[in-house]
PDB file of N, CA and C in Angstrom:
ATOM      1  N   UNK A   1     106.038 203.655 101.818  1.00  0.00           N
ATOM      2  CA  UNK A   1     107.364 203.074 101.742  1.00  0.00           C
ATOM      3  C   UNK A   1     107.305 201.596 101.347  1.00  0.00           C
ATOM      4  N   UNK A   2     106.437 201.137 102.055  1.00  0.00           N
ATOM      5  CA  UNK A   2     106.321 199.366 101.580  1.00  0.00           C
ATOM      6  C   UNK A   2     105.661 199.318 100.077  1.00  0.00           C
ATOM      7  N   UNK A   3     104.883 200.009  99.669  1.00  0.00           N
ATOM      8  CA  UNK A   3     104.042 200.167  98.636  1.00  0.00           C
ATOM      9  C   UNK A   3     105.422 200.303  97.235  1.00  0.00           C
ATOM     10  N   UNK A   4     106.050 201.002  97.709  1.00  0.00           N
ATOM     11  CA  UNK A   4     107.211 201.240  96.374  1.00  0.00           C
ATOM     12  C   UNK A   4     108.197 200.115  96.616  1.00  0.00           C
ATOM     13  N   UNK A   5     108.753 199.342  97.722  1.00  0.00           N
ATOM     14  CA  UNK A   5     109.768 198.473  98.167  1.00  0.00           C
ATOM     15  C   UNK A   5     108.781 197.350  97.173  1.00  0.00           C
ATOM     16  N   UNK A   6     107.130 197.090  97.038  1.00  0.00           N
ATOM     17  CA  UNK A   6     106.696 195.973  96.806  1.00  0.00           C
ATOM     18  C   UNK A   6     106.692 196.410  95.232  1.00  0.00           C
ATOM     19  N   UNK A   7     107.071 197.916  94.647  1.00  0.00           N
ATOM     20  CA  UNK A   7     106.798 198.097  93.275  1.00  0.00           C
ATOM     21  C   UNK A   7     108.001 197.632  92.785  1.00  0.00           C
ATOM     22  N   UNK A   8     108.932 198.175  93.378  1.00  0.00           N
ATOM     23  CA  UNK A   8     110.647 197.815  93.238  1.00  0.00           C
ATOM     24  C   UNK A   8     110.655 196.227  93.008  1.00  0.00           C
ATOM     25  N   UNK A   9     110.475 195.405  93.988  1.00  0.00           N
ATOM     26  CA  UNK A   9     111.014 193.744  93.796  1.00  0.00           C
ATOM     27  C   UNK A   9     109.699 193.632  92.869  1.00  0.00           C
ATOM     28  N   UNK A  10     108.356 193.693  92.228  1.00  0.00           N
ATOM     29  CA  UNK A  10     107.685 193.192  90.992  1.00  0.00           C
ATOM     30  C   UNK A  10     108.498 193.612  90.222  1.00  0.00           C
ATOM     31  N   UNK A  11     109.044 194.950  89.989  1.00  0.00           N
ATOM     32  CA  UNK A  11     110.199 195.577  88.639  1.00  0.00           C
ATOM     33  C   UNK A  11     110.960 194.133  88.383  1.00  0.00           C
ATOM     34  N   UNK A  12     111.562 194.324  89.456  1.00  0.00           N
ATOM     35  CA  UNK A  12     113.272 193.935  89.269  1.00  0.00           C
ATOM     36  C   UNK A  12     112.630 191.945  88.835  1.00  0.00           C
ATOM     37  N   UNK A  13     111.823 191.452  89.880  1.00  0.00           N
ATOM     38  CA  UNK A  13     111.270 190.013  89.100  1.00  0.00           C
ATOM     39  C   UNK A  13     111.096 189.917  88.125  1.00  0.00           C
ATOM     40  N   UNK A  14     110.074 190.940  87.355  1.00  0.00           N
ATOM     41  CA  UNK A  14     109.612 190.928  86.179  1.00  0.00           C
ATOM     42  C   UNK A  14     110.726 191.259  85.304  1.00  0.00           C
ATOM     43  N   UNK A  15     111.529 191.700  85.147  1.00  0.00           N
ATOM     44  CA  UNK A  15     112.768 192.123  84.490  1.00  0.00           C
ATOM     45  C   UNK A  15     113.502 190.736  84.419  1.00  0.00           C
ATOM     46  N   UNK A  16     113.342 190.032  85.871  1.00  0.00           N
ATOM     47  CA  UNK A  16     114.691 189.066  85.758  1.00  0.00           C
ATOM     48  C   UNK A  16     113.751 187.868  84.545  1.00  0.00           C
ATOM     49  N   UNK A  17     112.538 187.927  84.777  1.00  0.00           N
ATOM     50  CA  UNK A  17     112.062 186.395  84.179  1.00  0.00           C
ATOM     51  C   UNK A  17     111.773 186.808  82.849  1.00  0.00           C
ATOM     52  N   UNK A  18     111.617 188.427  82.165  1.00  0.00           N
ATOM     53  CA  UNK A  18     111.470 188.805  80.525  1.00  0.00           C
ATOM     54  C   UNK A  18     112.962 188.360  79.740  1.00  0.00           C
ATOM     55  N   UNK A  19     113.566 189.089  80.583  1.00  0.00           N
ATOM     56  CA  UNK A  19     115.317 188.601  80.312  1.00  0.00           C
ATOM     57  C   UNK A  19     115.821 187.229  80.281  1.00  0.00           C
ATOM     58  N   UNK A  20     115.667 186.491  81.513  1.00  0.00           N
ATOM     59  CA  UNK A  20     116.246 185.371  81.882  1.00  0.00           C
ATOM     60  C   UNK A  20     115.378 183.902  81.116  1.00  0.00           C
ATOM     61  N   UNK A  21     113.917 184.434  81.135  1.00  0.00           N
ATOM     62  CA  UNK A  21     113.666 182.976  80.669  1.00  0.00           C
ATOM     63  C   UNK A  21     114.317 183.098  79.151  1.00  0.00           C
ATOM     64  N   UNK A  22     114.117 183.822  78.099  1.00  0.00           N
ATOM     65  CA  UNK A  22     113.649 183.707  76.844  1.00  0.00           C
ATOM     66  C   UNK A  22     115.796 183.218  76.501  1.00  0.00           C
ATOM     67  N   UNK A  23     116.268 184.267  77.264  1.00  0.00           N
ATOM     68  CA  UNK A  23     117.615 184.227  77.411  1.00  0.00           C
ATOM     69  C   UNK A  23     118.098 182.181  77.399  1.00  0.00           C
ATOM     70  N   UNK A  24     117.613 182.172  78.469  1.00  0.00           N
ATOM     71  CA  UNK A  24     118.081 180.796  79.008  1.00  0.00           C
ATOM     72  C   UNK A  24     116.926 179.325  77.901  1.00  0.00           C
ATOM     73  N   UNK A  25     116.299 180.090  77.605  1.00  0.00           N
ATOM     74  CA  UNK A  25     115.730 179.366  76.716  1.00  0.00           C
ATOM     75  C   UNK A  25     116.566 179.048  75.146  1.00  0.00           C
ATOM     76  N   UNK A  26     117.126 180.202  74.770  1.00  0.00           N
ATOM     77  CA  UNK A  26     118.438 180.524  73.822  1.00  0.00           C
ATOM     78  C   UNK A  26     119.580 179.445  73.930  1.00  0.00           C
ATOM     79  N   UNK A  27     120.021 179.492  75.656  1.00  0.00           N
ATOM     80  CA  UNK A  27     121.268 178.860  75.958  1.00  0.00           C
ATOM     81  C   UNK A  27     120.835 177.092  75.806  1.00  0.00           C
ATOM     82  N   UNK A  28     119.343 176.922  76.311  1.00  0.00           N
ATOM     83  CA  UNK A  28     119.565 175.602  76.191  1.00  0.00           C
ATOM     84  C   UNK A  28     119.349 174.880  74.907  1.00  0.00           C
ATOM     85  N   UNK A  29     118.936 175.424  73.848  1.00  0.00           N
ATOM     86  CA  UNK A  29     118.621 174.916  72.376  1.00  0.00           C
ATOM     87  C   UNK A  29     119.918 175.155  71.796  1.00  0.00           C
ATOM     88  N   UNK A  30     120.697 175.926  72.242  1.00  0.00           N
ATOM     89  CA  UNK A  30     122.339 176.331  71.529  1.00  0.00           C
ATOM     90  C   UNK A  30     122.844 175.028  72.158  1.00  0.00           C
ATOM     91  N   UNK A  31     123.095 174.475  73.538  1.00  0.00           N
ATOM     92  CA  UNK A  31     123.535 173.624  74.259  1.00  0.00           C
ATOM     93  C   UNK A  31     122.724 172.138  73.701  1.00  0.00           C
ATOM     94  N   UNK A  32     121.913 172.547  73.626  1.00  0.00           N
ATOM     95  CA  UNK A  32     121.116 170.874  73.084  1.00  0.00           C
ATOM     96  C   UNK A  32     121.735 170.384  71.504  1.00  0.00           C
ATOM     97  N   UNK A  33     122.031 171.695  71.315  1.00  0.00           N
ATOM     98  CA  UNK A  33     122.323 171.349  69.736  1.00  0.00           C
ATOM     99  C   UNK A  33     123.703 171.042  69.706  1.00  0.00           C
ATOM    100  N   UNK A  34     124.370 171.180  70.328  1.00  0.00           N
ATOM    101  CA  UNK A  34     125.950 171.422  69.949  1.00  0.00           C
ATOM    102  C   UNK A  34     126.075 170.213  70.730  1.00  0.00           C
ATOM    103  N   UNK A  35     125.364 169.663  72.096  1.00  0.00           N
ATOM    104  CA  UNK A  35     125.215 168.142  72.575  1.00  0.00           C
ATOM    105  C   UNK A  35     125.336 166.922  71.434  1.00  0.00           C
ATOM    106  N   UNK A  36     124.383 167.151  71.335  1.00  0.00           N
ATOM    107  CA  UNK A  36     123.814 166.286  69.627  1.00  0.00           C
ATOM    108  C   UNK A  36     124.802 166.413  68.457  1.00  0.00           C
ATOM    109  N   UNK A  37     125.235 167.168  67.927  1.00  0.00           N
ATOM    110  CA  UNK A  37     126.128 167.356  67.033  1.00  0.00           C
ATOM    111  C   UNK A  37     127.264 166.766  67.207  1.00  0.00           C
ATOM    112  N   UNK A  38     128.076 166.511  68.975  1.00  0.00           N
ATOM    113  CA  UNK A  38     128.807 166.096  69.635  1.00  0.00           C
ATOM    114  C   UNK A  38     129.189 164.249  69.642  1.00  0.00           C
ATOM    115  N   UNK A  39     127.635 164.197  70.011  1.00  0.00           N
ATOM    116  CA  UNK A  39     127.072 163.008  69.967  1.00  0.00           C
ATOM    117  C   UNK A  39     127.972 161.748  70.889  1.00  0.00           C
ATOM    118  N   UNK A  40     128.915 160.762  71.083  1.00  0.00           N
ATOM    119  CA  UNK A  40     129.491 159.849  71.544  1.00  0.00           C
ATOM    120  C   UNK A  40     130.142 159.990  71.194  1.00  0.00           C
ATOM    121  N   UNK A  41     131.325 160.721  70.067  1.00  0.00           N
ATOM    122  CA  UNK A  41     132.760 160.223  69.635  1.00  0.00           C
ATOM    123  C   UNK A  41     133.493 160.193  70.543  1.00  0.00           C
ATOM    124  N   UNK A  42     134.820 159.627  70.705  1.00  0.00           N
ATOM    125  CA  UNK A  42     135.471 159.459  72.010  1.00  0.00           C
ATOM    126  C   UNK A  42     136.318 160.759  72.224  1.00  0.00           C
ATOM    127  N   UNK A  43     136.449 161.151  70.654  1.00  0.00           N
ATOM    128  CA  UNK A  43     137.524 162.826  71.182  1.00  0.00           C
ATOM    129  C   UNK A  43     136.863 163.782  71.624  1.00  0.00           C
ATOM    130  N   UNK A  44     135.770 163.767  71.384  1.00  0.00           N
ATOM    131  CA  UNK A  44     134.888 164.895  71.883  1.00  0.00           C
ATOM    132  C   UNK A  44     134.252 164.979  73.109  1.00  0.00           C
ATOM    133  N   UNK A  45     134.857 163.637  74.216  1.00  0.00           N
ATOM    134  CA  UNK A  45     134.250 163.653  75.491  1.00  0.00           C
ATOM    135  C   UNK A  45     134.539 165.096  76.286  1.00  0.00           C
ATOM    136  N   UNK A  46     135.725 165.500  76.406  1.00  0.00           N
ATOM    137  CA  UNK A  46     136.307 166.882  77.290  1.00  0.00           C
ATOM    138  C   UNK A  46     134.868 167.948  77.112  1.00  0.00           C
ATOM    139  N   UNK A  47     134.928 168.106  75.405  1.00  0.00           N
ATOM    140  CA  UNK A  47     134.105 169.106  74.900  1.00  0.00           C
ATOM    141  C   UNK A  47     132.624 169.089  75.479  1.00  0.00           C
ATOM    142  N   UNK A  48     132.094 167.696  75.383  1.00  0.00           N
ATOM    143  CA  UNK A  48     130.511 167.433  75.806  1.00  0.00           C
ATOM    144  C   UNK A  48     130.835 167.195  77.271  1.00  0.00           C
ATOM    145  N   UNK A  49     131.376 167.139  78.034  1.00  0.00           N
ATOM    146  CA  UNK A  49     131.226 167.094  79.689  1.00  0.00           C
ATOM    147  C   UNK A  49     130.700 168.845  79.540  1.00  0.00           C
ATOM    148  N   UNK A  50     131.942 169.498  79.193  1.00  0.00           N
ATOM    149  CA  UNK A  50     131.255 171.283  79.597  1.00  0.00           C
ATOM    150  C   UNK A  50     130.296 171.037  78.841  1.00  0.00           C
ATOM    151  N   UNK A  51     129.550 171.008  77.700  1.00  0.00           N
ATOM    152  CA  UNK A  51     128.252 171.018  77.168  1.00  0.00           C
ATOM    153  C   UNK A  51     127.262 171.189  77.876  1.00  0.00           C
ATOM    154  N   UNK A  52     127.706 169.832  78.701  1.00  0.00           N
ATOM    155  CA  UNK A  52     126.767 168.895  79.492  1.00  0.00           C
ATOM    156  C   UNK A  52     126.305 170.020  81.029  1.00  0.00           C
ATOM    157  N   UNK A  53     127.466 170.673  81.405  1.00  0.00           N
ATOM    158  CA  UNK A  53     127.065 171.500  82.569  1.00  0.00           C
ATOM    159  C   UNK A  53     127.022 172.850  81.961  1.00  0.00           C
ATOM    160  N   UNK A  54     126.833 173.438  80.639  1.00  0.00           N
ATOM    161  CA  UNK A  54     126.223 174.474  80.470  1.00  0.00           C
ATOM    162  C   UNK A  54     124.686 174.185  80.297  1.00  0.00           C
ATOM    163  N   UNK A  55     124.454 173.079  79.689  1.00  0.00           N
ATOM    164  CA  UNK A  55     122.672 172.571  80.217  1.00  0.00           C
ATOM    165  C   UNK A  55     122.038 172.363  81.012  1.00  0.00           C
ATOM    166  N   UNK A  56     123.098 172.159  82.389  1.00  0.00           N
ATOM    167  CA  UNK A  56     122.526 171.937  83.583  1.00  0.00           C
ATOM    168  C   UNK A  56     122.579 173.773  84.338  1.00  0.00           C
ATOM    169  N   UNK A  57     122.883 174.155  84.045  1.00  0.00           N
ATOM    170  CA  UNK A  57     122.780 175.740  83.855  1.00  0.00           C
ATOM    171  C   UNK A  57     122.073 176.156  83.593  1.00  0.00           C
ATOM    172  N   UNK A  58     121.766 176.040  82.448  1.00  0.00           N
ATOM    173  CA  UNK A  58     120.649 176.588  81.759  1.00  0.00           C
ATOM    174  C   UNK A  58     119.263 176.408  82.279  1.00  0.00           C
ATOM    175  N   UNK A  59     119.086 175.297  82.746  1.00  0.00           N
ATOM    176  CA  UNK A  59     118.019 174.204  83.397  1.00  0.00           C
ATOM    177  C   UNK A  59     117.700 174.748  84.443  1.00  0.00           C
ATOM    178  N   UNK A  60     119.198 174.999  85.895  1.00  0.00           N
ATOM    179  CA  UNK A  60     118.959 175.394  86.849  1.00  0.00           C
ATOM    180  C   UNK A  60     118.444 177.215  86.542  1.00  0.00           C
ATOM    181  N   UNK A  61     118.818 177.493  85.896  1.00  0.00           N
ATOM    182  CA  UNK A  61     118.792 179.230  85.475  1.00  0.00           C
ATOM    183  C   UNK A  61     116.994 179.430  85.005  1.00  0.00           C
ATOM    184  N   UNK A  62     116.523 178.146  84.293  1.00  0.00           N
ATOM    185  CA  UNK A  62     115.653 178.686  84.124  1.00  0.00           C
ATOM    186  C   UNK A  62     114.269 178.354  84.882  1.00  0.00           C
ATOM    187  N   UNK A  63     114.475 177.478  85.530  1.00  0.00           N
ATOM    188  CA  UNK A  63     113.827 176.937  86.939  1.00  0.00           C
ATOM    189  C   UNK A  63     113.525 177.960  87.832  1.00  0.00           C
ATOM    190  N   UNK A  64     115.039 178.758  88.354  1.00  0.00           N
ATOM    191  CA  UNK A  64     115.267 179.639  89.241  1.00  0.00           C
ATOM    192  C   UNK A  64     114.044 180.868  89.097  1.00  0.00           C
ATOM    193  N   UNK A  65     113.957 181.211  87.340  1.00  0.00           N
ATOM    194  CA  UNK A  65     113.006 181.825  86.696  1.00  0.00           C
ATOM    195  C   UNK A  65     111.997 182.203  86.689  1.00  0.00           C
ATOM    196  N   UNK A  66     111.555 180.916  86.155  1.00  0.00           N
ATOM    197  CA  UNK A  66     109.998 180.452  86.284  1.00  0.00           C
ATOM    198  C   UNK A  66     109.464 180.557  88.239  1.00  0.00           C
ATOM    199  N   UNK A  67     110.664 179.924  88.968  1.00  0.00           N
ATOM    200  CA  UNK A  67     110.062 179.964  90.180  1.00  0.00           C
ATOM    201  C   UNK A  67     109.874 181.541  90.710  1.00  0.00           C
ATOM    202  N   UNK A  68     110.393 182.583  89.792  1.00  0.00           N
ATOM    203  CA  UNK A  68     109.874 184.333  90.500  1.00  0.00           C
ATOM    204  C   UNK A  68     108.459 184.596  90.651  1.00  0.00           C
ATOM    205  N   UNK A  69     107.482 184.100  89.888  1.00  0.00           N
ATOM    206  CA  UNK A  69     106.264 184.173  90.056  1.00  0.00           C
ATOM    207  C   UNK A  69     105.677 184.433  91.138  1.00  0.00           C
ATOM    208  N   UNK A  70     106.287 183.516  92.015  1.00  0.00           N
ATOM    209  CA  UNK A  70     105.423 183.376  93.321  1.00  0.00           C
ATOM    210  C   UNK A  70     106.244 184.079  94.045  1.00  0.00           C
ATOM    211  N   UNK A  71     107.189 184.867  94.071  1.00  0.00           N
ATOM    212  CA  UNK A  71     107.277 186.380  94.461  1.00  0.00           C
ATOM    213  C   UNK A  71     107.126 187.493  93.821  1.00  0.00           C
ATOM    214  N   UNK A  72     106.551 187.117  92.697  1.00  0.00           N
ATOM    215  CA  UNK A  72     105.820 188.575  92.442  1.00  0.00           C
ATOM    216  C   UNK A  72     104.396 188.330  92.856  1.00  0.00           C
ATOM    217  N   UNK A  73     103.837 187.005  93.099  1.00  0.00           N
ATOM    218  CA  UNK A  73     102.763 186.783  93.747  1.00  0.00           C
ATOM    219  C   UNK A  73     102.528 187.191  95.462  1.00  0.00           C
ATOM    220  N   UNK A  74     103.756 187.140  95.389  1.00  0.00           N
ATOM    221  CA  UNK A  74     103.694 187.528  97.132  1.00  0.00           C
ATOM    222  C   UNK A  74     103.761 189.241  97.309  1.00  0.00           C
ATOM    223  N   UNK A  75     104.580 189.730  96.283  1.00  0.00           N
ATOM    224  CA  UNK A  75     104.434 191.032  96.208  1.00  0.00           C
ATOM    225  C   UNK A  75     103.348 191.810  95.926  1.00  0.00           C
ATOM    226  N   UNK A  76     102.230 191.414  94.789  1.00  0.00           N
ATOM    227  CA  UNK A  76     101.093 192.018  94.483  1.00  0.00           C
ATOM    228  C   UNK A  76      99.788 191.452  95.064  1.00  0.00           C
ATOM    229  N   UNK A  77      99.961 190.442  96.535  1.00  0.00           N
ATOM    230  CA  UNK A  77      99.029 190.263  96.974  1.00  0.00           C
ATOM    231  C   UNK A  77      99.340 190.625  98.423  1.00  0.00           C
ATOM    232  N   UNK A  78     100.058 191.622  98.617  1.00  0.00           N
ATOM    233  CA  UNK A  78     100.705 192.310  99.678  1.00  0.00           C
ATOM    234  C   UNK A  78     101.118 191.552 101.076  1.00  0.00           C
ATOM    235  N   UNK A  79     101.921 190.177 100.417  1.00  0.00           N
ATOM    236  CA  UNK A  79     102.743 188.913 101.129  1.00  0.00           C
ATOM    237  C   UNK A  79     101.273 188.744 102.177  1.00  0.00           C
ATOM    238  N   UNK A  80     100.369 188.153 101.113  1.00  0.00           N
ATOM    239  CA  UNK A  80      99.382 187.304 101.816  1.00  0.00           C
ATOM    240  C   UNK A  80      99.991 185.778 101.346  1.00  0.00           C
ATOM    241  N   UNK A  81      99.479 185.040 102.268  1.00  0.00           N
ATOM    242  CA  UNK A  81      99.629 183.706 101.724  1.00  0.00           C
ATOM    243  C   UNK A  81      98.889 183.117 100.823  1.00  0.00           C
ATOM    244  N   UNK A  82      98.664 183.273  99.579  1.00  0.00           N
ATOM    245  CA  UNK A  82      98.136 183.052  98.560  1.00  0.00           C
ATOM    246  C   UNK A  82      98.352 181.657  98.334  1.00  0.00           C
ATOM    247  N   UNK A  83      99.408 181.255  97.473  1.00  0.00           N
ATOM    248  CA  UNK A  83      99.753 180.032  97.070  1.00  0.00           C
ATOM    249  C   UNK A  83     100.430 179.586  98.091  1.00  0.00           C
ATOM    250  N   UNK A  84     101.250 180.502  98.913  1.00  0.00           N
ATOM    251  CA  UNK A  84     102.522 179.425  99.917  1.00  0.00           C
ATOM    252  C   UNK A  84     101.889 179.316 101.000  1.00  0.00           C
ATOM    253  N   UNK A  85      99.962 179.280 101.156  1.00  0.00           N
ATOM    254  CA  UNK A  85      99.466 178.621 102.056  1.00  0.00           C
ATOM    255  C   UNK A  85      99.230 177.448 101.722  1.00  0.00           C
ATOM    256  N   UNK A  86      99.753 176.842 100.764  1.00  0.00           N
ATOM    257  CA  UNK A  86      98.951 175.743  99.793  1.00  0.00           C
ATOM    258  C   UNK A  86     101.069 174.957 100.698  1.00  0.00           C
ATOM    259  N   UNK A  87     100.951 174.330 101.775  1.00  0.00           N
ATOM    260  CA  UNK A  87     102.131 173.484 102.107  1.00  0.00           C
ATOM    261  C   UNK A  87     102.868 172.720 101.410  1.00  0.00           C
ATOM    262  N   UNK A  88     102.097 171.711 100.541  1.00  0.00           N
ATOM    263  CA  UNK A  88     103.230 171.205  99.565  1.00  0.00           C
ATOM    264  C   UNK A  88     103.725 172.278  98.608  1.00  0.00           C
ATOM    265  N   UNK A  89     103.018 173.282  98.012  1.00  0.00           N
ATOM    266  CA  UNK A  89     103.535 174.303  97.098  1.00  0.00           C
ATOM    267  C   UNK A  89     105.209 174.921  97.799  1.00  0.00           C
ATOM    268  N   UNK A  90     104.771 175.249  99.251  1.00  0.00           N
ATOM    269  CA  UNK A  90     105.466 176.119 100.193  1.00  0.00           C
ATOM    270  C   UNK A  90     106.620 175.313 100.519  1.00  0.00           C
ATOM    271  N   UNK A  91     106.595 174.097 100.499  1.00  0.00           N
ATOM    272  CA  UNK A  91     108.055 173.140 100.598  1.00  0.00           C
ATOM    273  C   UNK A  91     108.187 172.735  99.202  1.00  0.00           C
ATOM    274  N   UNK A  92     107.760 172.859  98.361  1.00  0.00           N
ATOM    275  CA  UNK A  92     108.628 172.182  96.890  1.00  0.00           C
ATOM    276  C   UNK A  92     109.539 173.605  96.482  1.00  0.00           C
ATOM    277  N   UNK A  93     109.001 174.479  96.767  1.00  0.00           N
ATOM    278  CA  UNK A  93     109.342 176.114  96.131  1.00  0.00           C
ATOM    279  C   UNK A  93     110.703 176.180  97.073  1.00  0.00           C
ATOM    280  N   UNK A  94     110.157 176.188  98.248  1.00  0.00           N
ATOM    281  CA  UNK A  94     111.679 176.261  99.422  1.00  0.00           C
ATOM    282  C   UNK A  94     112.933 175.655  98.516  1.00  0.00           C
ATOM    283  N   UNK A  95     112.230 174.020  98.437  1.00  0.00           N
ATOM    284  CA  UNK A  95     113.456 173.378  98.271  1.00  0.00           C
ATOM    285  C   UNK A  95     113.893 173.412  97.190  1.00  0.00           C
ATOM    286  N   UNK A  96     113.540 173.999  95.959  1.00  0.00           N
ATOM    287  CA  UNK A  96     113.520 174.687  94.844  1.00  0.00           C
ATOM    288  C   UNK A  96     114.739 175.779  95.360  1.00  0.00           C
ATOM    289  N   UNK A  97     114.581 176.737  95.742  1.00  0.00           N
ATOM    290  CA  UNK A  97     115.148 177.977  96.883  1.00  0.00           C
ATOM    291  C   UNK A  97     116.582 177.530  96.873  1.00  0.00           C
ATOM    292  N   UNK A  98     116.502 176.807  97.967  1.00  0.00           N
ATOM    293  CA  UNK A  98     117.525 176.278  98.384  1.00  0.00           C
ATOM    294  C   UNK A  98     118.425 175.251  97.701  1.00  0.00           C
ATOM    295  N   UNK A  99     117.883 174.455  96.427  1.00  0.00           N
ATOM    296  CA  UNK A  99     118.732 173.637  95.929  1.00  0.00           C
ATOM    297  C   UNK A  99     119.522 174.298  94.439  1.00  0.00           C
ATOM    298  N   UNK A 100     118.425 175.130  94.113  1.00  0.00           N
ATOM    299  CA  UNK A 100     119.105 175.579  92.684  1.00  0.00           C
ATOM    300  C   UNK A 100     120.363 176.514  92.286  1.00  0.00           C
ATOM    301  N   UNK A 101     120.345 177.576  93.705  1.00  0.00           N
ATOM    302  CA  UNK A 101     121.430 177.618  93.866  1.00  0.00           C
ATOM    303  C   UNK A 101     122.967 177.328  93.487  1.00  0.00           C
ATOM    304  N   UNK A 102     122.747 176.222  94.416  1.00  0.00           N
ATOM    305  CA  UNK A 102     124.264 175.537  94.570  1.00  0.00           C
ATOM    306  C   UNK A 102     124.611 174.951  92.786  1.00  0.00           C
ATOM    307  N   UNK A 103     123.653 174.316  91.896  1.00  0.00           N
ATOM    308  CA  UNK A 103     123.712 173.820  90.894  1.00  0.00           C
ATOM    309  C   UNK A 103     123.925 175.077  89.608  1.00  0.00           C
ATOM    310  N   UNK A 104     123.582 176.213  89.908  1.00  0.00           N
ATOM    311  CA  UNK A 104     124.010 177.254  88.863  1.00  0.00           C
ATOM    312  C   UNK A 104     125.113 177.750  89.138  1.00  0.00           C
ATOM    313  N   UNK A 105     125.691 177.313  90.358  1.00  0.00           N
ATOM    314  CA  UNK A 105     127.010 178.533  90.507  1.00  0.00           C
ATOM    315  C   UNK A 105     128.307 177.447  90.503  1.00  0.00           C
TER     316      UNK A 105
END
C-alpha cells in the first residue's frame, strides 16, 4: 500500500515539474518580452503593473517546481532523510513551502 501511495506522489511530481517547468518557462519569456516591449511609457503603466505580476507568477510557479525534487527525493528514498537531514537545506525548502504559496495565488 505505501509502495504504490510512494509510486502515485513520484507520478503526479514528475508530471507536475515535465508540465509546469517548461510551461512556466514559456510564461516567463512571453512576460519578459511583452515587459520590454512595454518599456516606461507613461500610458502603458496599468498594462506593465499586470505584466509585472504575471512574472512574479511565473517565478513563484516555477520555484514551486523546481522545489518537487526533494519530494520525489523523499519518495524514492522511502522518506529517509536524505537531503532534509542537511538543516539549512530543511529550513530554506520549508520556507520556500510556506512562502511561495501566498505569492502565486
Amino acid at each position: 500500500s505505501s509502495g504504490i501511495n510512494a509510486e502515485c506522489g513520484v507520478a503526479v511530481c514528475v508530471c507536475c515539474m515535465v508540465i509546469g517547468l517548461p510551461g512556466n518557462i514559456l510564461a516567463l519569456v512571453h512576460f519578459a518580452g511583452e515587459r520590454a516591449r512595454l518599456g516606461n511609457h507613461p500610458t502603458a503603466n496599468k498594462r506593465a503593473f499586470f505584466t509585472d505580476i504575471y512574472l512574479v507568477i511565473a517565478i513563484c510557479d516555477m520555484l514551486t517546481c523546481c522545489s518537487l525534487f526533494a519530494v520525489i527525493e523523499g519518495y524514492l528514498s522511502e522518506r529517509k532523510p536524505h537531503i532534509f537531514g542537511n538543516r539549512f537545506f530543511c529550513w530554506a525548502w520549508g520556507l520556500l513551502w510556506e512562502v511561495l504559496p501566498y505569492f502565486s495565488v
